[in-house]
C-alpha atoms as a PDB file:
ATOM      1  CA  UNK A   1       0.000   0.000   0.000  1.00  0.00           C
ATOM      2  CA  UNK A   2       1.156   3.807  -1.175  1.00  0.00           C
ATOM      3  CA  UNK A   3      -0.124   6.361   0.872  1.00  0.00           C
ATOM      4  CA  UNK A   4      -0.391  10.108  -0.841  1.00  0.00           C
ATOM      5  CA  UNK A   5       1.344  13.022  -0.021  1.00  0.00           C
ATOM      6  CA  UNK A   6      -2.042  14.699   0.194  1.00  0.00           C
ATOM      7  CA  UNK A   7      -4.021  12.318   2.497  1.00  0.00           C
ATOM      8  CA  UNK A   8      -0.904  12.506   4.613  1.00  0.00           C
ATOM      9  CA  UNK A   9      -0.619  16.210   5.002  1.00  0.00           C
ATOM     10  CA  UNK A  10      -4.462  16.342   5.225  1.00  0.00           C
ATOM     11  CA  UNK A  11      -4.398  14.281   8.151  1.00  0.00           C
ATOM     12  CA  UNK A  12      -1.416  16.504   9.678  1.00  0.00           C
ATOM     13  CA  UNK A  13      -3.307  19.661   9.305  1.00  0.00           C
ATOM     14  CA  UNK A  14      -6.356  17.901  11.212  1.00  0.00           C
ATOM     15  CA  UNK A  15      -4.169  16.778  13.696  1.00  0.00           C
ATOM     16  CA  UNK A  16      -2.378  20.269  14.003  1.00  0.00           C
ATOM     17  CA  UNK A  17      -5.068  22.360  13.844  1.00  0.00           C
ATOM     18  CA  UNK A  18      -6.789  19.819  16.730  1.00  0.00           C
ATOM     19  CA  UNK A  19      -4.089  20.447  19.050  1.00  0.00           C
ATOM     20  CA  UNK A  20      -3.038  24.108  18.261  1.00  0.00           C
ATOM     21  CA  UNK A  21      -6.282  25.475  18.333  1.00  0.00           C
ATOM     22  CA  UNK A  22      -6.392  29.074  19.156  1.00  0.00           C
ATOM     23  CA  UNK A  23      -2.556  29.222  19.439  1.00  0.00           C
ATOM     24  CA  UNK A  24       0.166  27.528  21.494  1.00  0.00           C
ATOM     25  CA  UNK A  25      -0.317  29.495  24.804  1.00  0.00           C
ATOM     26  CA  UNK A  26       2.593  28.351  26.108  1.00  0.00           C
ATOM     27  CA  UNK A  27       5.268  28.277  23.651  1.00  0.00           C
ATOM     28  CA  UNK A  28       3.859  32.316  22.277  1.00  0.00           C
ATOM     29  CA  UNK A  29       4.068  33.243  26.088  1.00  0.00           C
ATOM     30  CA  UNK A  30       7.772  31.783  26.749  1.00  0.00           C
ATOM     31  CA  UNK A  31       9.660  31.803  23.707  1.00  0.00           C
ATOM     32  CA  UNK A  32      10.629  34.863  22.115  1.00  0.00           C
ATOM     33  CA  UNK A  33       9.537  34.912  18.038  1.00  0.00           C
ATOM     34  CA  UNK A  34      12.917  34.998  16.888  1.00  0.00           C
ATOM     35  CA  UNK A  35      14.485  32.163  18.535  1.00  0.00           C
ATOM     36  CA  UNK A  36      15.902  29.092  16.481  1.00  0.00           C
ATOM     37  CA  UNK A  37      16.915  25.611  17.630  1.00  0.00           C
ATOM     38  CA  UNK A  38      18.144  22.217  17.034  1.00  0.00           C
ATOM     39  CA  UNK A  39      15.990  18.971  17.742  1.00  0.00           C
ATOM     40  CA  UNK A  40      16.531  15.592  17.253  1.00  0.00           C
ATOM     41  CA  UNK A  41      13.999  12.606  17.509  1.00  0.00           C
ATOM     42  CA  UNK A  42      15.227   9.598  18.620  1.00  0.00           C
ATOM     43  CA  UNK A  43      14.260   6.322  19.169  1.00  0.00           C
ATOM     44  CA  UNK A  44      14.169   5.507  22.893  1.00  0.00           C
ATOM     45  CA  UNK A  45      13.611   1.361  22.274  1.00  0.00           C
ATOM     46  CA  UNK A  46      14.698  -0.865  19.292  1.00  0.00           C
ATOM     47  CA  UNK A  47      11.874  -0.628  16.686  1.00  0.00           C
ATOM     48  CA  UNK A  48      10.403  -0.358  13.083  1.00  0.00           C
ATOM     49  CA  UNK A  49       9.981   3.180  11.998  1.00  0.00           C
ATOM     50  CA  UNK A  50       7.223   4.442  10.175  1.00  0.00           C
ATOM     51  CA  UNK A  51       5.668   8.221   9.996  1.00  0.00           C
ATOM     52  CA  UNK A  52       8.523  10.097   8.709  1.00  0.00           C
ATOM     53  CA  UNK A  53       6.822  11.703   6.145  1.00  0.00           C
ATOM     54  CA  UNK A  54       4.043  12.568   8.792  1.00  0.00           C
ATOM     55  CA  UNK A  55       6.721  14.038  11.238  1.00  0.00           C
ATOM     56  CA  UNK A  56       8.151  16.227   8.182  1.00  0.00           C
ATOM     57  CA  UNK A  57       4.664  17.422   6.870  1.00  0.00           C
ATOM     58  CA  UNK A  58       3.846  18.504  10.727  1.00  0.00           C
ATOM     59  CA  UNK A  59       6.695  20.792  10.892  1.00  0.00           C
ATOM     60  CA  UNK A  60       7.129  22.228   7.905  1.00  0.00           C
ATOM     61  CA  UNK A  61       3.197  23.165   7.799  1.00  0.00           C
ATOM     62  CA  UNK A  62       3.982  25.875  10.581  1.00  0.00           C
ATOM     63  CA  UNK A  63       6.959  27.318   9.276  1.00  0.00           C
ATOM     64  CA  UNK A  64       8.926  27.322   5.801  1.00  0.00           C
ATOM     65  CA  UNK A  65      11.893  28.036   7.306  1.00  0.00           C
ATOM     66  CA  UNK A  66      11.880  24.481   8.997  1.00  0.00           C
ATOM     67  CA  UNK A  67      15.044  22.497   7.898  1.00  0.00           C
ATOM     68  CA  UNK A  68      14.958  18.834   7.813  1.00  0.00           C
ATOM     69  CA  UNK A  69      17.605  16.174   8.044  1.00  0.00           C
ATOM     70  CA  UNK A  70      15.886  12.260   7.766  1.00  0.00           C
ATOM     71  CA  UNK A  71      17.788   9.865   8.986  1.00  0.00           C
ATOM     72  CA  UNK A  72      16.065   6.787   8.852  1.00  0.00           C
ATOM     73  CA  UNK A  73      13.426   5.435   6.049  1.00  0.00           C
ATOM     74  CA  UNK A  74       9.664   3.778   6.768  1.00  0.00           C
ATOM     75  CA  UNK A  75      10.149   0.373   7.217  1.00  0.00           C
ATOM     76  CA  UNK A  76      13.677   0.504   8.744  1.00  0.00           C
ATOM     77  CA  UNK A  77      14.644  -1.494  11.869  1.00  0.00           C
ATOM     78  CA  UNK A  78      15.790   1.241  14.341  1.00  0.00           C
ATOM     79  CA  UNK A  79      18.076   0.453  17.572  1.00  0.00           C
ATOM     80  CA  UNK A  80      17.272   2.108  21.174  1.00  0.00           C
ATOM     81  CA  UNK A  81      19.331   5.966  20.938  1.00  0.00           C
ATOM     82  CA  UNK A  82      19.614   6.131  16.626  1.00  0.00           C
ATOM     83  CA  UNK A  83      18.543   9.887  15.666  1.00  0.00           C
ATOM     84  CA  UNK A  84      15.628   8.925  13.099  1.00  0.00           C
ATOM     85  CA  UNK A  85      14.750  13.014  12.248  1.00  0.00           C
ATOM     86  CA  UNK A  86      17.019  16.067  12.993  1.00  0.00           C
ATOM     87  CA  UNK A  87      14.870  19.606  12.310  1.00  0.00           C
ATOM     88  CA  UNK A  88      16.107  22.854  12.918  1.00  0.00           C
ATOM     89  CA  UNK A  89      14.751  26.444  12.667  1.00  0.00           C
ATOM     90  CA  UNK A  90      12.395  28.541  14.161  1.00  0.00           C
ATOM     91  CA  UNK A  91      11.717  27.579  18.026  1.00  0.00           C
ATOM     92  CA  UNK A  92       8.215  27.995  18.225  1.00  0.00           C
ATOM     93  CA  UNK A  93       7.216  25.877  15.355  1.00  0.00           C
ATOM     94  CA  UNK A  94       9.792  22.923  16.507  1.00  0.00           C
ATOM     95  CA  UNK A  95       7.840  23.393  19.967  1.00  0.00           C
ATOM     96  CA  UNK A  96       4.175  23.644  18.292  1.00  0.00           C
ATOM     97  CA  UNK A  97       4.701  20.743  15.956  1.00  0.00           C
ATOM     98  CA  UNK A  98       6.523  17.882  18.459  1.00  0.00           C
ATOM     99  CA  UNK A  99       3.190  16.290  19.559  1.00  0.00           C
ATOM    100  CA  UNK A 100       1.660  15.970  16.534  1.00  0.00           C
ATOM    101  CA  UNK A 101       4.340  14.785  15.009  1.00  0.00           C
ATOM    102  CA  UNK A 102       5.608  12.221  17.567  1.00  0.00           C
ATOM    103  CA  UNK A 103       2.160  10.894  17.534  1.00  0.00           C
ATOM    104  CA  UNK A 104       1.930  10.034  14.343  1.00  0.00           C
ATOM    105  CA  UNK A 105       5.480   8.529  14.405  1.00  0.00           C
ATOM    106  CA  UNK A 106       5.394   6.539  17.624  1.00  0.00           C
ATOM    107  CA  UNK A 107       1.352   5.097  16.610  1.00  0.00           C
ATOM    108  CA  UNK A 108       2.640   4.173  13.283  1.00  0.00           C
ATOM    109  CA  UNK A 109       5.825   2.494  14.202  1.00  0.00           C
ATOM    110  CA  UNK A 110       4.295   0.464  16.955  1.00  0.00           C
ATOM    111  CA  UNK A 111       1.790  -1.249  14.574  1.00  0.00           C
ATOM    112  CA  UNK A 112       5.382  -2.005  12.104  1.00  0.00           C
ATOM    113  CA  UNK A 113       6.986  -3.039  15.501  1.00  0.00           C
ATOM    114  CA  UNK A 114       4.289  -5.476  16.568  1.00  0.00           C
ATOM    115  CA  UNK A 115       3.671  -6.624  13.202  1.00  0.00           C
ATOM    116  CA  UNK A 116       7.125  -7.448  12.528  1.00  0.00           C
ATOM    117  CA  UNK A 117       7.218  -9.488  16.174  1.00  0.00           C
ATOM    118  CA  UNK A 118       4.525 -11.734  14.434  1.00  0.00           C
ATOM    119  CA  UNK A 119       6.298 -12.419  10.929  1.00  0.00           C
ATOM    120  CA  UNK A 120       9.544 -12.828  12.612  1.00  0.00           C
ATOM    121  CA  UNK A 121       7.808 -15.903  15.329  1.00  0.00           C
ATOM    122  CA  UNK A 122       6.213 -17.484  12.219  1.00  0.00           C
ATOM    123  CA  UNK A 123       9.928 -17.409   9.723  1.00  0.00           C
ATOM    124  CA  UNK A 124      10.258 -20.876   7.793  1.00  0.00           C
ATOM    125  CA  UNK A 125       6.810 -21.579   7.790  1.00  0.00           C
ATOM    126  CA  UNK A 126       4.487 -20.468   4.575  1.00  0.00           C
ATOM    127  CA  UNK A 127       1.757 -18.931   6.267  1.00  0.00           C
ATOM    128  CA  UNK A 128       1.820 -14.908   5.566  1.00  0.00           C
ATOM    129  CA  UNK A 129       0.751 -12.290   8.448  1.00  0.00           C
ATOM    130  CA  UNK A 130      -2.392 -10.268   7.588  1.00  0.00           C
ATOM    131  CA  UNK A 131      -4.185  -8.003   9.191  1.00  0.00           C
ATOM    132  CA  UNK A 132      -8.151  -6.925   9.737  1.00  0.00           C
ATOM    133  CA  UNK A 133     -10.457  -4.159   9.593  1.00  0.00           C
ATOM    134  CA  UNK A 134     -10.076  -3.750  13.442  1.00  0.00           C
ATOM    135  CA  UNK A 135      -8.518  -0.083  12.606  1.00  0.00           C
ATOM    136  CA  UNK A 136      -8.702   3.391  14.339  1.00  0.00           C
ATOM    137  CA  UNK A 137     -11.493   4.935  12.643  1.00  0.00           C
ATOM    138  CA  UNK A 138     -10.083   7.271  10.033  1.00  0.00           C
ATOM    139  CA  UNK A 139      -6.914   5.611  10.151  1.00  0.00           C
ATOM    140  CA  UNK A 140      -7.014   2.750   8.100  1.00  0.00           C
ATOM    141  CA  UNK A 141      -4.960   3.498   5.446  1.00  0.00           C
ATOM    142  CA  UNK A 142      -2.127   4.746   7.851  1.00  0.00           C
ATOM    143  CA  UNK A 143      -2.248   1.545   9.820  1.00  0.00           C
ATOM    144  CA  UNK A 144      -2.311  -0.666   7.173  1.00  0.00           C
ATOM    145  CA  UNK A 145       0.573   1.157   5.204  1.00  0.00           C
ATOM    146  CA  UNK A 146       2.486   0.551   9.140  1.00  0.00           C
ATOM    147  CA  UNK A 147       1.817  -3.325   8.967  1.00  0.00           C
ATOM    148  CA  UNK A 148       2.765  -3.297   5.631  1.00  0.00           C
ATOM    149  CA  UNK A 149       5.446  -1.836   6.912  1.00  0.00           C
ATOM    150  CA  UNK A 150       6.548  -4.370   9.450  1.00  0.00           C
ATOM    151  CA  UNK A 151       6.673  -7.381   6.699  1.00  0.00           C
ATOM    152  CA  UNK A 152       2.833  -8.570   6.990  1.00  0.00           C
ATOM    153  CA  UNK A 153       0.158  -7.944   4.062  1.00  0.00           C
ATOM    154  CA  UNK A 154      -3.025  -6.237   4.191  1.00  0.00           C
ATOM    155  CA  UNK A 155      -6.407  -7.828   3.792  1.00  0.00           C
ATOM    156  CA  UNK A 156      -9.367  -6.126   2.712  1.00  0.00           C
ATOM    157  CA  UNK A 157      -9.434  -2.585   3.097  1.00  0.00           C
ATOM    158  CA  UNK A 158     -13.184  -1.944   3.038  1.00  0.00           C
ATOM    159  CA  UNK A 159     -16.283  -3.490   2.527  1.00  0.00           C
ATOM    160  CA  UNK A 160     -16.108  -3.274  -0.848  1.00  0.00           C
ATOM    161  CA  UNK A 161     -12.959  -4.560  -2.027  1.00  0.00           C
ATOM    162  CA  UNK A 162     -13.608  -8.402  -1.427  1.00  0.00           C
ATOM    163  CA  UNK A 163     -16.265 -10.707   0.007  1.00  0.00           C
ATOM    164  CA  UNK A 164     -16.458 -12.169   3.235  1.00  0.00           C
ATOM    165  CA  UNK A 165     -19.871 -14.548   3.898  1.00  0.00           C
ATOM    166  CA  UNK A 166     -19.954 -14.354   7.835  1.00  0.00           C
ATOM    167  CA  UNK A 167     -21.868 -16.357   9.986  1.00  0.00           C
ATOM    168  CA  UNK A 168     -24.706 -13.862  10.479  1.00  0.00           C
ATOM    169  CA  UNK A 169     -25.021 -13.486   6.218  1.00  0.00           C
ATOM    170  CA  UNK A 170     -25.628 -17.299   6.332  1.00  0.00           C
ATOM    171  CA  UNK A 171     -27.905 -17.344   9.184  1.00  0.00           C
ATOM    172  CA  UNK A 172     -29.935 -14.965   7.009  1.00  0.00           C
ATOM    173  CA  UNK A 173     -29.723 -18.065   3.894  1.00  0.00           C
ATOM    174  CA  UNK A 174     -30.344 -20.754   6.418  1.00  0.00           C
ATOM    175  CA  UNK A 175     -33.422 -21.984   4.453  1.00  0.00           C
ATOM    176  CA  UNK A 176     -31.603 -21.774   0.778  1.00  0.00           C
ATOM    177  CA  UNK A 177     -30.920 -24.870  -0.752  1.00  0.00           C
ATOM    178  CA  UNK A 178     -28.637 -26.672  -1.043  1.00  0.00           C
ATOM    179  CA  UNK A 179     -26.851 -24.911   1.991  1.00  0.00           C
ATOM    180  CA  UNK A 180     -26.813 -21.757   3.356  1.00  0.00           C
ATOM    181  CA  UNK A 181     -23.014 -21.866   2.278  1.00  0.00           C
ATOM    182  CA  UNK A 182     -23.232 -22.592  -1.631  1.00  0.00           C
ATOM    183  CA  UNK A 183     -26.043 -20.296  -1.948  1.00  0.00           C
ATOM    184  CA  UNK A 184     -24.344 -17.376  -0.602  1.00  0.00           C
ATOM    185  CA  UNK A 185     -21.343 -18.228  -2.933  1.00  0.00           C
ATOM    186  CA  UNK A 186     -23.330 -18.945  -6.045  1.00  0.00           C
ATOM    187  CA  UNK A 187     -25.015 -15.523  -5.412  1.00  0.00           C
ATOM    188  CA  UNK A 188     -21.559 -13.476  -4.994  1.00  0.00           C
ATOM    189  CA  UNK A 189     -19.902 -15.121  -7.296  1.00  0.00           C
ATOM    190  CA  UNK A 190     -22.952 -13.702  -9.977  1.00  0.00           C
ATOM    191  CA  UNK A 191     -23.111 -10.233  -8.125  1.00  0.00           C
ATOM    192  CA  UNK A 192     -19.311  -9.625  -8.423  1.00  0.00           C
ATOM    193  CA  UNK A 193     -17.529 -12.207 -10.760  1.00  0.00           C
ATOM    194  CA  UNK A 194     -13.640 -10.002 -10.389  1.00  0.00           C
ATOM    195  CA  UNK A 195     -13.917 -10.162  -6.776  1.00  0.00           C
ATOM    196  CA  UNK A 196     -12.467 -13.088  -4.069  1.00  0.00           C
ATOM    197  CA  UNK A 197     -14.995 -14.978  -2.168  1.00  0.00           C
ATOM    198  CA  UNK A 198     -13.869 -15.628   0.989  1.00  0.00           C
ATOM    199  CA  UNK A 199     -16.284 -17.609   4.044  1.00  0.00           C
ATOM    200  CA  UNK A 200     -15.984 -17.927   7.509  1.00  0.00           C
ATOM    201  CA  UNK A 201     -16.340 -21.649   8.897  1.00  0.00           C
ATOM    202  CA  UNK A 202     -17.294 -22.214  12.235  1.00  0.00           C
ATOM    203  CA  UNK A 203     -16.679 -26.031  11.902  1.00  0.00           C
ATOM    204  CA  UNK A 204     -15.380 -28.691   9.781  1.00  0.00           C
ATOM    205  CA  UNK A 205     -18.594 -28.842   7.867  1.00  0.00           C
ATOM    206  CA  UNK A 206     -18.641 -25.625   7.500  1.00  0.00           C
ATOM    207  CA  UNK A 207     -15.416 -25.762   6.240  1.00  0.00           C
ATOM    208  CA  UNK A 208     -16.130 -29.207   3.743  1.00  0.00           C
ATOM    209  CA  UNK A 209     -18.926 -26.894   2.032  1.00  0.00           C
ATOM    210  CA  UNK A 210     -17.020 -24.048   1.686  1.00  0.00           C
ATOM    211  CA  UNK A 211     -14.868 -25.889  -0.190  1.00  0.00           C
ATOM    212  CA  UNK A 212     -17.057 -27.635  -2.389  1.00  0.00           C
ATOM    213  CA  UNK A 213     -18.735 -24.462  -3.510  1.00  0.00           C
ATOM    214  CA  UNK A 214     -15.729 -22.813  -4.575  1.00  0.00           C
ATOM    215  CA  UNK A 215     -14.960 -20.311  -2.084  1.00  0.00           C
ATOM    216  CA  UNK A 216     -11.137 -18.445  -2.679  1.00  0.00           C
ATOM    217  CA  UNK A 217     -10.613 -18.380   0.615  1.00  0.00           C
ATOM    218  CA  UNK A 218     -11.648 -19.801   4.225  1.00  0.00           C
ATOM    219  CA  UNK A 219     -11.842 -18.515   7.009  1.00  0.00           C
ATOM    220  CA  UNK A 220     -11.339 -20.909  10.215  1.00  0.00           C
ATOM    221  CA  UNK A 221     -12.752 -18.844  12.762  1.00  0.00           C
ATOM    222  CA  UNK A 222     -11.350 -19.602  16.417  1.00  0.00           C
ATOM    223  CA  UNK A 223     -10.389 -23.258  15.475  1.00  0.00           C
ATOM    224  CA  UNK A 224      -7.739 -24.987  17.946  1.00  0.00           C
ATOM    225  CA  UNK A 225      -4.566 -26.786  16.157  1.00  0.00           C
ATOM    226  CA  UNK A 226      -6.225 -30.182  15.969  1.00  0.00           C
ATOM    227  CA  UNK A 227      -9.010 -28.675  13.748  1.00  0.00           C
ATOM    228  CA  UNK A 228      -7.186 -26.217  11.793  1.00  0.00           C
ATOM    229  CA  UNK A 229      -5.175 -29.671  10.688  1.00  0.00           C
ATOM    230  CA  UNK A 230      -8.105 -31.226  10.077  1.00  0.00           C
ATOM    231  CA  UNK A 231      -9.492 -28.411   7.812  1.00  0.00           C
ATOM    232  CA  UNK A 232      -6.220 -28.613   5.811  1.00  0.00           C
ATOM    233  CA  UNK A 233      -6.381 -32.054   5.056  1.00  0.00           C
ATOM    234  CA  UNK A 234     -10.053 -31.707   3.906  1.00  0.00           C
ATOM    235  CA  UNK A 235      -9.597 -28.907   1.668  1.00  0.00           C
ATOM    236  CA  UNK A 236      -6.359 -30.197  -0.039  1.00  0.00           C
ATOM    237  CA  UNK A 237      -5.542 -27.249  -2.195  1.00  0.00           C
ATOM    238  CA  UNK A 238      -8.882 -26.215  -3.089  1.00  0.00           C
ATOM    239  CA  UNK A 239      -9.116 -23.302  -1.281  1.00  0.00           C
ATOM    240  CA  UNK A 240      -6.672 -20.875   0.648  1.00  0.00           C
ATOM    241  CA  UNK A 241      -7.150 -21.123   4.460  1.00  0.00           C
ATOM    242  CA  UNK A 242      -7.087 -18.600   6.903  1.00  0.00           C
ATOM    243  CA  UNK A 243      -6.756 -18.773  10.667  1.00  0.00           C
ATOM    244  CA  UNK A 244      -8.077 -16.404  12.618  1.00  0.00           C
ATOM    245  CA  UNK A 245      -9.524 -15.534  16.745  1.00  0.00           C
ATOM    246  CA  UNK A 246      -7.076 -15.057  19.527  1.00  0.00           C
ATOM    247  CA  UNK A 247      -3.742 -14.881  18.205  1.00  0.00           C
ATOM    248  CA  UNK A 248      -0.934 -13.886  19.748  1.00  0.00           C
ATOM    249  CA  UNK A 249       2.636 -14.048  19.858  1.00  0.00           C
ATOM    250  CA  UNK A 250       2.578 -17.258  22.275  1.00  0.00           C
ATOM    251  CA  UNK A 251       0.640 -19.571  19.467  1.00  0.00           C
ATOM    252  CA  UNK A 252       1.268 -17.690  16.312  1.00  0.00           C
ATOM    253  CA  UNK A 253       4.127 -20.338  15.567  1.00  0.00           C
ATOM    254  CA  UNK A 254       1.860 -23.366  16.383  1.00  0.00           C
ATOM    255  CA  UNK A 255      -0.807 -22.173  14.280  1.00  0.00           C
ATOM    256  CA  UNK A 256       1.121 -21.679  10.881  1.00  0.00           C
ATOM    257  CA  UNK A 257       2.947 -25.316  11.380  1.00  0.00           C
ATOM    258  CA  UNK A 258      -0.821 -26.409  10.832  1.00  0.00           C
ATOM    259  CA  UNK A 259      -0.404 -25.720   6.794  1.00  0.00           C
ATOM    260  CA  UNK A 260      -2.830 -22.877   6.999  1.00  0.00           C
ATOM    261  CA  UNK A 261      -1.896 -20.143   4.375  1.00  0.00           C
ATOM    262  CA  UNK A 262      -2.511 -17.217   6.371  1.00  0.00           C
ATOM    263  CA  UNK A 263      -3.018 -15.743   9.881  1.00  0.00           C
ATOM    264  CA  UNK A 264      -5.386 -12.864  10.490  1.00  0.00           C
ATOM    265  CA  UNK A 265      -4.172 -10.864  13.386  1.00  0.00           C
ATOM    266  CA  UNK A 266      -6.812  -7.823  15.059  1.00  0.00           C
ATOM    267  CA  UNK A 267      -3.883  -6.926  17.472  1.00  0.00           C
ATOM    268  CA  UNK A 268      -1.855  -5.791  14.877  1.00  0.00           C
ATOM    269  CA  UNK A 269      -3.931  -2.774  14.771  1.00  0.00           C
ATOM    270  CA  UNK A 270      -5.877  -2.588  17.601  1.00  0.00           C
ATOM    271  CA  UNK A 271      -3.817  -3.801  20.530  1.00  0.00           C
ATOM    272  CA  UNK A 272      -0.237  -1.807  19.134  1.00  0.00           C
ATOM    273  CA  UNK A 273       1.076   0.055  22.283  1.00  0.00           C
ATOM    274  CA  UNK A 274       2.775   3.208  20.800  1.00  0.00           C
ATOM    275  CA  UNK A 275       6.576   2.690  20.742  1.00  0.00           C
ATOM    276  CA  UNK A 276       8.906   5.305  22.758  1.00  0.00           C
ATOM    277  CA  UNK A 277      10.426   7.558  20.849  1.00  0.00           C
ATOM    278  CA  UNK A 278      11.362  11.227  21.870  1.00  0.00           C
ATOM    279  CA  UNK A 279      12.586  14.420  20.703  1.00  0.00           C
ATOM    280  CA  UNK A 280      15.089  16.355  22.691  1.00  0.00           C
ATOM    281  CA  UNK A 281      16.568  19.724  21.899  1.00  0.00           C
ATOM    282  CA  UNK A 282      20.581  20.278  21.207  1.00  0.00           C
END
């Protein structure tokens, strides 16, 4: 995923103009307007960095005379004390500026961080890292771009960009015939011929149906191991299989030596603790 210099710099100004408000009381009653200075943001943990471009858009927005020195990229393993940003100019924009910008920066690079955690537990196995739609409203795209970020792959990024047939869509078809299952797939399939189709399964039969019909992908929904091998076995290729429901970094590696092609991961997004990351003035 690309994100555009314009959604990012829209999203700064929202951000700045949130926190700024009327003015920076403080800074416009202690710092004199003329006053320039040095800042540095460093990384206060090892991490994945992601933001910069956010961090550069929030400080150059208040003042054109901003300087900027980047010293790391998106996507870059950082260690605890490595400078990632130097800026230097005017005081009171440097001052104005740091919150917004570390936000962004320290959010973003704790979804990378985490998500790179995950794909690192499951190396040497084929299953792939994705995440889910379990964003921060208005934040998608920024989140997703972060996990991207830390090695995993996005799935869906709306409603509208694939098909998933959940349990209460089938409990709506529960009278179709044959099944519930094939009916819902016949009719998607029809509806929107370019798109993937995937279902969730609650059980093996579930799953067996799934199959049959044609579905692209499956989704085992909070399946232990013994299951999620069993589901393997009884697709045998047909399908692409997706684990999902209570992952974490504890069974992550159990789960993909099941065979399942991917592993769906709501923590990525939702559950990322922002990483520590400061900025200090020279």
């Amino acid at each position: 995923m690309e994100l555009s210099q314009k959604e990012i710099r829209a999203a700064v100004k929202n951000a700045l103009a949130e926190d700024i408000g009327r003015g920076d009381a403080t800074t416009i009653a202690t710092v004199p307007k003329n006053s320039k200075s040095v800042a540095l943001m460093r990384a206060r943990e090892n991490l994945v960095v992601v933001g910069m471009e956010f961090a550069e858009i929030a400080f150059r927005e208040l003042s054109p005379k901003i300087k900027i020195e980047k010293l790391a990229r998106d996507g870059q393993k950082i260690s605890e004390g490595k400078t990632i940003l130097k800026i230097s100019g005017p005081t009171r924009a440097i001052l104005s500026a740091e919150r917004v910008a570390l936000n962004f920066v320290q959010r973003l690079s704790g979804v990378a961080t985490l998500t790179s955690q995950f794909v690192r537990a499951i190396r040497g196995t084929k299953s792939k890292i994705l995440d889910t739609r379990k964003t921060t409203p208005g934040w998608r795209r920024f989140e997703k771009y972060a996990v991207v970020c830390g090695g995993g792959q996005n799935y869906r990024i709306g409603l509208f960009d694939m098909i998933l047939i959940k349990d209460n869509h089938l409990a709506a078809l529960r009278h179709e015939k044959p099944n519930a299952i094939a009916a819902a797939i016949f009719r998607a399939r029809k509806k929107f011929p370019k798109l993937k189709i995937e279902l969730e399964a609650d059980n093996l039969a579930q799953v067996a149906q799934a199959a049959e019909a044609g579905a692209d992908i499956i989704l085992l929904d909070n399946m232990d191991l013994k299951r999620l091998r069993t589901a393997v076995k009884i697709v045998r290729g047909r399908a692409k299989l997706e684990a999902s429901g209570g992952v974490d970094l504890f069974s992550v590696r159990a789960i993909a030596r099941t065979g399942v092609d991917f592993i769906s991961v709501g923590a990525l997004t939702h559950s990322a603790r922002s990483v520590d990351i400061g900025l200090d003035f020279e």
